[in-house]
PDB file of N, CA and C in Angstrom:
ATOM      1  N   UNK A   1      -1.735   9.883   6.683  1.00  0.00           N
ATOM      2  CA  UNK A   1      -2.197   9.653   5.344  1.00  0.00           C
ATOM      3  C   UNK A   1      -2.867   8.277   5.293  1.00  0.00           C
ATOM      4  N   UNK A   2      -3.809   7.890   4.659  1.00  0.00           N
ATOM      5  CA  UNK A   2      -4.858   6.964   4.504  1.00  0.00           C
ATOM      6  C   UNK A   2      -4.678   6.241   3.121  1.00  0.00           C
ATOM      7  N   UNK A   3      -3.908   5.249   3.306  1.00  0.00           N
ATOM      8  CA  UNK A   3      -3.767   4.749   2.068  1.00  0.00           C
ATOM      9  C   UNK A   3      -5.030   3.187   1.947  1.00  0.00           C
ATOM     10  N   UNK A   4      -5.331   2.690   0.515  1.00  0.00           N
ATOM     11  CA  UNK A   4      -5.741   1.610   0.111  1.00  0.00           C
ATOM     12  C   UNK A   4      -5.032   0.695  -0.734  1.00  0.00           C
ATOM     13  N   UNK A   5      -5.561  -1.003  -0.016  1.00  0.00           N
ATOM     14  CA  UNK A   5      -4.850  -1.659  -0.934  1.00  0.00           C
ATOM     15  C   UNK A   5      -5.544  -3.133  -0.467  1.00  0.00           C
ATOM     16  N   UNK A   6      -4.907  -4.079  -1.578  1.00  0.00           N
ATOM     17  CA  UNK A   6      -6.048  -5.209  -1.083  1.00  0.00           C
ATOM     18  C   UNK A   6      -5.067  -6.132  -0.708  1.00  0.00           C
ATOM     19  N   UNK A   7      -5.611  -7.323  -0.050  1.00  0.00           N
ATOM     20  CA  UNK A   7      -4.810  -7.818   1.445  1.00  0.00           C
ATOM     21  C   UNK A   7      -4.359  -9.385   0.019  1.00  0.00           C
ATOM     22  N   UNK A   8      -2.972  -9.551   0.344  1.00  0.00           N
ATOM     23  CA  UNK A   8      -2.682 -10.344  -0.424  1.00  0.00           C
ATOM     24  C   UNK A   8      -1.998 -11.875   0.183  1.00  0.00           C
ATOM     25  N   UNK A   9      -2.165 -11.121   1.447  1.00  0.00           N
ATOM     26  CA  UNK A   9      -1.010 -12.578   2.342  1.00  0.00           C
ATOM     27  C   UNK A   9      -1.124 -11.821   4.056  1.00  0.00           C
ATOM     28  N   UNK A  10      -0.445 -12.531   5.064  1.00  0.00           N
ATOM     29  CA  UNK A  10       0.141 -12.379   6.271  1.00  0.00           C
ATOM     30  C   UNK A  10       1.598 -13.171   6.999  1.00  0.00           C
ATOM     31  N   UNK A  11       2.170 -12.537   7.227  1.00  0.00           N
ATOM     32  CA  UNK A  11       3.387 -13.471   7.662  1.00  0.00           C
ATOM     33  C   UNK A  11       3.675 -12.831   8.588  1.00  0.00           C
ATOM     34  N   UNK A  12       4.237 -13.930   9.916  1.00  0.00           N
ATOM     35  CA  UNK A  12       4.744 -13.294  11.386  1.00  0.00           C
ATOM     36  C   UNK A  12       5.355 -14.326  11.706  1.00  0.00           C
ATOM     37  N   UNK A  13       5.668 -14.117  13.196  1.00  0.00           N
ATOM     38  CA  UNK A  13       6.771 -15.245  13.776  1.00  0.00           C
ATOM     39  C   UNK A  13       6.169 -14.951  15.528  1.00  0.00           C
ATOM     40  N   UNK A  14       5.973 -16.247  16.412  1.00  0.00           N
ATOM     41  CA  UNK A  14       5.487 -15.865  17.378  1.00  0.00           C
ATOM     42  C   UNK A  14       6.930 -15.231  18.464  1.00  0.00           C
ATOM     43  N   UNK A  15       7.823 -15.531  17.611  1.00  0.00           N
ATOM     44  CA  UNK A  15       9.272 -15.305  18.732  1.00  0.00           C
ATOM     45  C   UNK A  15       9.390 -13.820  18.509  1.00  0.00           C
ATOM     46  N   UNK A  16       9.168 -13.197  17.734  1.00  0.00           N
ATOM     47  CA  UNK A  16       9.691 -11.711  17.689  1.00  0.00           C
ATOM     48  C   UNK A  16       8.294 -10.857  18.050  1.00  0.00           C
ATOM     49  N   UNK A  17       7.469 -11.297  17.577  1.00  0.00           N
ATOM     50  CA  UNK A  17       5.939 -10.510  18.097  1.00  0.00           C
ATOM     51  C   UNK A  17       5.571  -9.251  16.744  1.00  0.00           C
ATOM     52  N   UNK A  18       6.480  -9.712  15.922  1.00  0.00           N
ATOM     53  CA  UNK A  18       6.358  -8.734  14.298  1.00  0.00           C
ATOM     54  C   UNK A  18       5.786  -9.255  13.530  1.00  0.00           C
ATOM     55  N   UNK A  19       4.993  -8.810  12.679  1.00  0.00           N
ATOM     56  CA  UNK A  19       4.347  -9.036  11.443  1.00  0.00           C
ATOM     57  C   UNK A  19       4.550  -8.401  10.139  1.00  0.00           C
ATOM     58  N   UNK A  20       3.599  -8.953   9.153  1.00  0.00           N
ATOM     59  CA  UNK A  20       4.056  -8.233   7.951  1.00  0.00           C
ATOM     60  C   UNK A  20       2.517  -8.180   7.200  1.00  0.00           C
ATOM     61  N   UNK A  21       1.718  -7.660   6.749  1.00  0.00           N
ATOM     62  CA  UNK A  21       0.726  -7.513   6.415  1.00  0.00           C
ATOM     63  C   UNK A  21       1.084  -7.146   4.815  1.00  0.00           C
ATOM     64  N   UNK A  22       0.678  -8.073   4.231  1.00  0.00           N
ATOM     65  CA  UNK A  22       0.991  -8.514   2.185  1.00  0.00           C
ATOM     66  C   UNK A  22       0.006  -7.690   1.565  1.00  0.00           C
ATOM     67  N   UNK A  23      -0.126  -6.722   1.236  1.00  0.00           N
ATOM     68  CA  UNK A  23      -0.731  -5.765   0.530  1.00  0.00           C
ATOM     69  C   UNK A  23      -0.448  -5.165  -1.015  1.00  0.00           C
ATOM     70  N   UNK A  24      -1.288  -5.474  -1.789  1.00  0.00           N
ATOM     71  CA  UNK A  24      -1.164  -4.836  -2.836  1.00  0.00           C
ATOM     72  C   UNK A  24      -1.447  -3.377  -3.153  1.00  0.00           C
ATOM     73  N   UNK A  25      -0.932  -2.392  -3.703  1.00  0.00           N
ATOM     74  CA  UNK A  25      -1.465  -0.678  -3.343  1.00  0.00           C
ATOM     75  C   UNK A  25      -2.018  -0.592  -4.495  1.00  0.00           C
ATOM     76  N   UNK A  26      -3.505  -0.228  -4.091  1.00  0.00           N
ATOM     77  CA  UNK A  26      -4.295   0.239  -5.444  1.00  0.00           C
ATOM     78  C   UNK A  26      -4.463   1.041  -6.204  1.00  0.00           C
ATOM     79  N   UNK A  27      -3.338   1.972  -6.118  1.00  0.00           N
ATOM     80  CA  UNK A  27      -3.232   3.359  -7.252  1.00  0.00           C
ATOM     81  C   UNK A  27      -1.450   2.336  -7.602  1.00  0.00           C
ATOM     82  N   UNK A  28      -0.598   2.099  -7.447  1.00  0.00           N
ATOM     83  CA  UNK A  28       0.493   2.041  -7.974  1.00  0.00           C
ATOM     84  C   UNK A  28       0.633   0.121  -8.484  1.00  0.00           C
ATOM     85  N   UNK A  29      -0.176  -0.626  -8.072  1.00  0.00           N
ATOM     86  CA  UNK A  29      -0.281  -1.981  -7.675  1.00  0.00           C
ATOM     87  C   UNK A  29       0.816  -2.508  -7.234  1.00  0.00           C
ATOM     88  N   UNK A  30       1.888  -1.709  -6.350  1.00  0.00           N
ATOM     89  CA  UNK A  30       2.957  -2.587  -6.212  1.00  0.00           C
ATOM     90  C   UNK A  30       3.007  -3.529  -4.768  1.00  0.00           C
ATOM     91  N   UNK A  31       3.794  -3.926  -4.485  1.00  0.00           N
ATOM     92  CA  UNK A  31       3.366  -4.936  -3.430  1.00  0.00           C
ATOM     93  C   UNK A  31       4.095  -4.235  -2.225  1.00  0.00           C
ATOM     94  N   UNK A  32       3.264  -4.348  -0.916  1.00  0.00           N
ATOM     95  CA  UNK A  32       3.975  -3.512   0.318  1.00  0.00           C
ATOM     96  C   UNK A  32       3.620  -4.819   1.322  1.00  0.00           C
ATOM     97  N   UNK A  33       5.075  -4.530   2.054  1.00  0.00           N
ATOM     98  CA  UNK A  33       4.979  -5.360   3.487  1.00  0.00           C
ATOM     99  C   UNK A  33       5.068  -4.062   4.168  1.00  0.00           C
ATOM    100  N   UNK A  34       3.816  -4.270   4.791  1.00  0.00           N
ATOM    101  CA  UNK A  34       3.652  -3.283   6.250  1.00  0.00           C
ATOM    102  C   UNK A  34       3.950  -3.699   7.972  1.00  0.00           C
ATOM    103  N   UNK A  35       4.831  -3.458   8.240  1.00  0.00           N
ATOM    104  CA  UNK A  35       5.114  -3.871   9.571  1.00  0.00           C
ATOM    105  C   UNK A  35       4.073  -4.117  10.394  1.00  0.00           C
ATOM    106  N   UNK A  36       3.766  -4.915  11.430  1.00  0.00           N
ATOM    107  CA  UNK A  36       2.674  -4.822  12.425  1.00  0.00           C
ATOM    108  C   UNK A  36       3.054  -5.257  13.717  1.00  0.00           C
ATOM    109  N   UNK A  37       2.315  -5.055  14.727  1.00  0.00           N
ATOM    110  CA  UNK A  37       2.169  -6.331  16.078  1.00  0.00           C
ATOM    111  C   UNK A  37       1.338  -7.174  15.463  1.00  0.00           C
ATOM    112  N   UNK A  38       2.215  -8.720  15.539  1.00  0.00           N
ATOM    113  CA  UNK A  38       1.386  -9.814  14.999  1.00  0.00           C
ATOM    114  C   UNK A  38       0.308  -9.976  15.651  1.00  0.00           C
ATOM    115  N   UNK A  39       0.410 -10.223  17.216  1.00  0.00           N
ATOM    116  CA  UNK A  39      -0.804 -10.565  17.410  1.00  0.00           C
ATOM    117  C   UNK A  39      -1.815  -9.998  17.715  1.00  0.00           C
ATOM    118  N   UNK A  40      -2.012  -8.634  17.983  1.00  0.00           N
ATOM    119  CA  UNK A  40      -3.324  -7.815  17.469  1.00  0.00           C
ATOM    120  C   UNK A  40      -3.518  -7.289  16.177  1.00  0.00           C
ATOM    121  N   UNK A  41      -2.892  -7.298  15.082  1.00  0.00           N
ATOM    122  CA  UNK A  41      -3.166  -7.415  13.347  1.00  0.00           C
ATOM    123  C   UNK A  41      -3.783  -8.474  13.614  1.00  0.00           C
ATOM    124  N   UNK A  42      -3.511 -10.139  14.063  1.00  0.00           N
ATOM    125  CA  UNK A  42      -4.183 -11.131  13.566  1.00  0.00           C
ATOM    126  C   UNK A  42      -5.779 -11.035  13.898  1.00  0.00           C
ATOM    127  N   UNK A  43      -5.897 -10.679  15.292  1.00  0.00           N
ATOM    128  CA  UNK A  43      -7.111 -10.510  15.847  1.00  0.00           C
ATOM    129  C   UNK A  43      -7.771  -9.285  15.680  1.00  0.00           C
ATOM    130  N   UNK A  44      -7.052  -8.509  14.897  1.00  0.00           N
ATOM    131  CA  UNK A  44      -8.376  -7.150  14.141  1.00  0.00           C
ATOM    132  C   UNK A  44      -8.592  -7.961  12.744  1.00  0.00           C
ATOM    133  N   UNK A  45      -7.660  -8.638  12.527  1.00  0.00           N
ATOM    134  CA  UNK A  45      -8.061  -9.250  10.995  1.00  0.00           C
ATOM    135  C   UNK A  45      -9.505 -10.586  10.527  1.00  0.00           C
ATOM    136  N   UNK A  46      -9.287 -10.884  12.237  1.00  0.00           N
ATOM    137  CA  UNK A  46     -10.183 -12.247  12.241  1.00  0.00           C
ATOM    138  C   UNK A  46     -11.760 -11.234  12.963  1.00  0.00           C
ATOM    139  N   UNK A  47     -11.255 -10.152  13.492  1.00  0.00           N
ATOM    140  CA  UNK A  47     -12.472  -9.556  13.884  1.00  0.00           C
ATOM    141  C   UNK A  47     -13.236  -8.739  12.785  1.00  0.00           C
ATOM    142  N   UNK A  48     -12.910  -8.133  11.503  1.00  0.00           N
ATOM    143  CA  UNK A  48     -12.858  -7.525  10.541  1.00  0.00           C
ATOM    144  C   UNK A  48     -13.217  -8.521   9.299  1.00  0.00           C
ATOM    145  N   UNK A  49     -12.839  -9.998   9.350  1.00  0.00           N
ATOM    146  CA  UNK A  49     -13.522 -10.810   7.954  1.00  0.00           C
ATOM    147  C   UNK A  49     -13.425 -11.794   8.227  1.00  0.00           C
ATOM    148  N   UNK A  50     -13.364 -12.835   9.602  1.00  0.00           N
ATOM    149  CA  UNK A  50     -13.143 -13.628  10.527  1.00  0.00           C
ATOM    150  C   UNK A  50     -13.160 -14.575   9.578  1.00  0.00           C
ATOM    151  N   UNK A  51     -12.647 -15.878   9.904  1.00  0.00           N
ATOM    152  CA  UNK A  51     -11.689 -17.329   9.025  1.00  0.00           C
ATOM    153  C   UNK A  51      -9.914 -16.830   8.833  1.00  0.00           C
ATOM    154  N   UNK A  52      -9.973 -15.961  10.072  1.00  0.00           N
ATOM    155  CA  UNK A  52      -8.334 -15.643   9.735  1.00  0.00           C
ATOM    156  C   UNK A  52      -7.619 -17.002  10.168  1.00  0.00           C
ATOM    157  N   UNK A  53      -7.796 -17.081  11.740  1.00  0.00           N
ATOM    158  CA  UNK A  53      -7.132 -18.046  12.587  1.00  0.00           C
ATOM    159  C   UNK A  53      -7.245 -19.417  12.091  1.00  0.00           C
ATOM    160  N   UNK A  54      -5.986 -20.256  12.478  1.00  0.00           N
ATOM    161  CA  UNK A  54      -6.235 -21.294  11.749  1.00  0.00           C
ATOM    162  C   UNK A  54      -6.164 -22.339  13.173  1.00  0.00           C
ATOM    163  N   UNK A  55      -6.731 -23.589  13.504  1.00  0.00           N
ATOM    164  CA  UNK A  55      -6.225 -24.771  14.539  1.00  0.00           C
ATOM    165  C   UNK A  55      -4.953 -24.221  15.188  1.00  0.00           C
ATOM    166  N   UNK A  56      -4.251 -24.036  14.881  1.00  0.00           N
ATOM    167  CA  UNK A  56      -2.819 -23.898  15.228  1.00  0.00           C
ATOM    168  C   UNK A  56      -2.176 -22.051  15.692  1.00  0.00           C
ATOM    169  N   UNK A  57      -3.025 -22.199  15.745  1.00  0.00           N
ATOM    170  CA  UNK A  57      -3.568 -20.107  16.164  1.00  0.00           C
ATOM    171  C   UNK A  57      -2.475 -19.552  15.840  1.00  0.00           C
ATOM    172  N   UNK A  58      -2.342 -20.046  13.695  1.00  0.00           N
ATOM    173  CA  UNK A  58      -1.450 -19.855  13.069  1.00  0.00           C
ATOM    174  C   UNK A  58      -2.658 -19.042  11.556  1.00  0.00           C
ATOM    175  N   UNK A  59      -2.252 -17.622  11.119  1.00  0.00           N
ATOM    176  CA  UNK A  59      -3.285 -17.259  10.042  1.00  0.00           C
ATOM    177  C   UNK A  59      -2.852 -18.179   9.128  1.00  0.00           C
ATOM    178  N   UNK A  60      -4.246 -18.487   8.406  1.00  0.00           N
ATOM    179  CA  UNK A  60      -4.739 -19.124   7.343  1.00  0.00           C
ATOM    180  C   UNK A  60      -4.077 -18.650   5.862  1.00  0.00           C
ATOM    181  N   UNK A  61      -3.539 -19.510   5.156  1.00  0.00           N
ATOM    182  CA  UNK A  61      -2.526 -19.050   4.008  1.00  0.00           C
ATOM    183  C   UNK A  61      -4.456 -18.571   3.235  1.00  0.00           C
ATOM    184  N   UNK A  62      -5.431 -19.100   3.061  1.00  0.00           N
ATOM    185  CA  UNK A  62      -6.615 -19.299   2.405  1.00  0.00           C
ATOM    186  C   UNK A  62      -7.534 -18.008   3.196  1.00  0.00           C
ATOM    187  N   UNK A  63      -7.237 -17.878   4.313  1.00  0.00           N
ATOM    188  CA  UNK A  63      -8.483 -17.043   5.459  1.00  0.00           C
ATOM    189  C   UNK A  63      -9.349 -15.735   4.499  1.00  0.00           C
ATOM    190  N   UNK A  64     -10.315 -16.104   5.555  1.00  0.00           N
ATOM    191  CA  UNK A  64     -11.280 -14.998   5.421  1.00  0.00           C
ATOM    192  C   UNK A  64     -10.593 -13.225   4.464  1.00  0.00           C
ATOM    193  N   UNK A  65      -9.369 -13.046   4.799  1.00  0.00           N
ATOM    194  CA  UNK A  65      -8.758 -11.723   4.607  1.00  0.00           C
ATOM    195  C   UNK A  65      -7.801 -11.488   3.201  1.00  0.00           C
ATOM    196  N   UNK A  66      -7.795 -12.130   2.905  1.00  0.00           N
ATOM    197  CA  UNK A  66      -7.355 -12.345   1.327  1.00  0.00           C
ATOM    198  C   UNK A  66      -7.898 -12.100   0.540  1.00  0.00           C
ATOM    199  N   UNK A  67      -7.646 -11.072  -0.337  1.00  0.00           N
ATOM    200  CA  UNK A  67      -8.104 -10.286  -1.281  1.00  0.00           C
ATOM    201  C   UNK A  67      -9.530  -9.238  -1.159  1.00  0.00           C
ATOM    202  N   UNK A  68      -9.496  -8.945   0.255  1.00  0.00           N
ATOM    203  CA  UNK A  68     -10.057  -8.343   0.700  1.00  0.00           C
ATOM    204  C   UNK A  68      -9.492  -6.999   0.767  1.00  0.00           C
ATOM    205  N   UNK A  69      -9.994  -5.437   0.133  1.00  0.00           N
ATOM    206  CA  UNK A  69      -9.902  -4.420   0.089  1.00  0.00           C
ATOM    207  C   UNK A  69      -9.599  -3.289   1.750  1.00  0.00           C
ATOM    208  N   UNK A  70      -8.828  -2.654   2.004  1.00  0.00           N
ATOM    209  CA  UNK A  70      -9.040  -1.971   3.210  1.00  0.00           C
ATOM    210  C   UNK A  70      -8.348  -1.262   2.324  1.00  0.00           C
ATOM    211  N   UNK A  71      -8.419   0.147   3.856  1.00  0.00           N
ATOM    212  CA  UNK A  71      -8.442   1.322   4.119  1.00  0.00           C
ATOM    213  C   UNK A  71      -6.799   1.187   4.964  1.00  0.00           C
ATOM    214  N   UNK A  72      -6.168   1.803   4.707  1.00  0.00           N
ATOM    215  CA  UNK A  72      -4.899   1.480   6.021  1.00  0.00           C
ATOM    216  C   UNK A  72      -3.853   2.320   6.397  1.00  0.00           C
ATOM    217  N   UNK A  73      -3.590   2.936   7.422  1.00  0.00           N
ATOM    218  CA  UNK A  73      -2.440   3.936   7.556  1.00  0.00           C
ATOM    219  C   UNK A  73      -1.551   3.622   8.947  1.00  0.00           C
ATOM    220  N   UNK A  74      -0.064   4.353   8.775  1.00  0.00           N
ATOM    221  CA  UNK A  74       1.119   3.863   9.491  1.00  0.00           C
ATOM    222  C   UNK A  74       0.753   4.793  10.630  1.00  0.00           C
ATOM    223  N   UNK A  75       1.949   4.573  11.529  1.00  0.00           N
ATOM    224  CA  UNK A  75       1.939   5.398  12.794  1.00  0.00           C
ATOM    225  C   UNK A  75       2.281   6.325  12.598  1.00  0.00           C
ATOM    226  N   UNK A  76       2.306   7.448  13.828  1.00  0.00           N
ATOM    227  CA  UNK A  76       2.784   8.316  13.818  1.00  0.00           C
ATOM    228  C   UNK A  76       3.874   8.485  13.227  1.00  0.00           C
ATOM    229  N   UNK A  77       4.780   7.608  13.593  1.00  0.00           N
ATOM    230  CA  UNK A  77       6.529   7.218  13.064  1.00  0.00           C
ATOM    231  C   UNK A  77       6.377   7.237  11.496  1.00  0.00           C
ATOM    232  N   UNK A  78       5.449   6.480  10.962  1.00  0.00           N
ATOM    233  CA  UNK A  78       5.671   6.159   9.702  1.00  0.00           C
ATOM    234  C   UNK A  78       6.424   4.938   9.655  1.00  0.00           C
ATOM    235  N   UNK A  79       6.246   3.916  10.794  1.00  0.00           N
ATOM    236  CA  UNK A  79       6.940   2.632  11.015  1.00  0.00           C
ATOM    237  C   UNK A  79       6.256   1.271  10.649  1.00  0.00           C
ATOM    238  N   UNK A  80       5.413   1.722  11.427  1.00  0.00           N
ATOM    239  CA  UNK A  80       4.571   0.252  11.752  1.00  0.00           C
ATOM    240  C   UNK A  80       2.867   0.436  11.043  1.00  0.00           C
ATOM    241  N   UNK A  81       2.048  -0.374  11.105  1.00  0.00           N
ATOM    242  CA  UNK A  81       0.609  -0.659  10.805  1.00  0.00           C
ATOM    243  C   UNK A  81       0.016   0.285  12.101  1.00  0.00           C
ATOM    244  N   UNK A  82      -0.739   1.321  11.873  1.00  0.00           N
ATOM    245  CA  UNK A  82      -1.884   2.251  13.183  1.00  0.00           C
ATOM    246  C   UNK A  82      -2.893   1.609  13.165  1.00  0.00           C
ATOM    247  N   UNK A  83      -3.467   0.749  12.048  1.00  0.00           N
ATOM    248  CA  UNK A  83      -4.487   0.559  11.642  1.00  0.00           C
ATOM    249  C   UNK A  83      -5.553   0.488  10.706  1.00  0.00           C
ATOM    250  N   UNK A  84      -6.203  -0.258  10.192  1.00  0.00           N
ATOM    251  CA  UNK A  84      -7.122  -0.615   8.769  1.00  0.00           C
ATOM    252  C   UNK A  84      -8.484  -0.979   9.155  1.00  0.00           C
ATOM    253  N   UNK A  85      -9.361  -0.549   7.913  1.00  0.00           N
ATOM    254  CA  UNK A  85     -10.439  -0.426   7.704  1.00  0.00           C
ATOM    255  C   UNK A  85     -11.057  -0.596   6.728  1.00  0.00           C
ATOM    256  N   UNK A  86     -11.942  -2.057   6.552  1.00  0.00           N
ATOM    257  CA  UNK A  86     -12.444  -2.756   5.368  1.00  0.00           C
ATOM    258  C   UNK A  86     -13.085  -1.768   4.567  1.00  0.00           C
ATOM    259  N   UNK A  87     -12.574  -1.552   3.125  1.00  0.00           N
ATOM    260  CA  UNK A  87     -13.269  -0.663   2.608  1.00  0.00           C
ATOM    261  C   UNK A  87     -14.935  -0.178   2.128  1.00  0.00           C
ATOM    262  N   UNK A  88     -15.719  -1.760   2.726  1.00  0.00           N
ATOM    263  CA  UNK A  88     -16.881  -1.598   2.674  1.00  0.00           C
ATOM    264  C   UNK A  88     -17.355  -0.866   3.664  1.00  0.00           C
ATOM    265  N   UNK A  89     -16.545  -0.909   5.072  1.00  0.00           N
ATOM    266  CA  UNK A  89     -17.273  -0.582   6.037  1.00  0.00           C
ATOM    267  C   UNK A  89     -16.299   1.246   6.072  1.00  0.00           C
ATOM    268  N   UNK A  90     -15.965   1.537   5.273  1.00  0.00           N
ATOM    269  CA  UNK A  90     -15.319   2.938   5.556  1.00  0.00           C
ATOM    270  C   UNK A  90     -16.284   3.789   5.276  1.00  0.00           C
ATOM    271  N   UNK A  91     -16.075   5.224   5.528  1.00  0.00           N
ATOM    272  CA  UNK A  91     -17.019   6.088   5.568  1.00  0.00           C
ATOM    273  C   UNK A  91     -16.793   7.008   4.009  1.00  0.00           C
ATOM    274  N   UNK A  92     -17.836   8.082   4.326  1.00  0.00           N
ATOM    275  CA  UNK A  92     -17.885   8.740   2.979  1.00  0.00           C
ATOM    276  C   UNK A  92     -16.400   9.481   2.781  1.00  0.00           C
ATOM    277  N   UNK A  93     -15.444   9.924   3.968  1.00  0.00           N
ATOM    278  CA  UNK A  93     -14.659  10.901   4.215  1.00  0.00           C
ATOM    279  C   UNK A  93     -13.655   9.742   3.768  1.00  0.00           C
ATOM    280  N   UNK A  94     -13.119   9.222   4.568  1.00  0.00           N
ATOM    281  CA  UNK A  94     -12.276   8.069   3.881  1.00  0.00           C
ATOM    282  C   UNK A  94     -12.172   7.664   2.480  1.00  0.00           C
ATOM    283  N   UNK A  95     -13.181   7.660   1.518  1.00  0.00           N
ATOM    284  CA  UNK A  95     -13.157   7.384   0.142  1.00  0.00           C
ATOM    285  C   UNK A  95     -12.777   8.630  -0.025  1.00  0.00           C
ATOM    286  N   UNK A  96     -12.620   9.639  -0.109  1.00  0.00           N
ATOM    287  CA  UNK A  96     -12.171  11.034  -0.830  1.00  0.00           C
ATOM    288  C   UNK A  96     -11.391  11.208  -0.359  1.00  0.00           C
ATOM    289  N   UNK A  97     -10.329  10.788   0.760  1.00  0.00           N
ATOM    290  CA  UNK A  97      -8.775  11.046   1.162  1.00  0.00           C
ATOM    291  C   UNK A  97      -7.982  10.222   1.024  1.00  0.00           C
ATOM    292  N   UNK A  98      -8.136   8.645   0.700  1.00  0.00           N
ATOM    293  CA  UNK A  98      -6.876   8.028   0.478  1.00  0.00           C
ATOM    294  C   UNK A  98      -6.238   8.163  -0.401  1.00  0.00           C
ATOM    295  N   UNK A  99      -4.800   8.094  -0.143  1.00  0.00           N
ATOM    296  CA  UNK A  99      -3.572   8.345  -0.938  1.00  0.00           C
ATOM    297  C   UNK A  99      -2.750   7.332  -0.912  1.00  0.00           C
ATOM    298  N   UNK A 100      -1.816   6.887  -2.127  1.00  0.00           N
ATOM    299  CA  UNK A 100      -1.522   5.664  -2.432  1.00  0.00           C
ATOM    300  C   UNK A 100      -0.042   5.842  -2.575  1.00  0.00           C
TER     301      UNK A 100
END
């Protein structure tokens, strides 16, 4: 399932290798922490609206990805982040299937 929502924050820890991707959901507006691998979320995030990374190859409380709209769905599991997709750059099929 293909949900949308706009990017409200990031928080991780380099000791556990987990993340949390701060999302607001745009049909219910409530707030979701989505599990991730921190450090490829950070680097699809800086590749996707780049000013993520900060000096300290720590994300930017301010970065590029904040309040920025995607496209985003869990794993197979229904555990973790599979993957997101800026909603400018999504396709026609994607706007007529997300579910919130």
């Amino acid at each position: 399932m293909i949900h949308r929502g706009t990017i409200l924050g990031f928080e991780g820890s380099w000791g556990s290798g987990l993340g949390f991707l701060i999302l607001e959901d745009s049909e219910t507006h409530g707030l979701m922490r989505i599990p991730c691998e921190n450090g490829s979320a950070v680097r699809a995030l800086e590749a996707a609206f780049g000013n993520v990374i900060g000096r300290a190859h720590d994300v930017k409380g301010n970065g590029g990805h904040i309040g920025k709209e995607i496209y985003w769905s869990y794993d197979e599991m229904g555990l973790v982040l599979a993957g997101f997709t800026p909603v400018e750059s999504g396709s026609l099929e994607m706007t007529g299937s997300f579910s919130s």
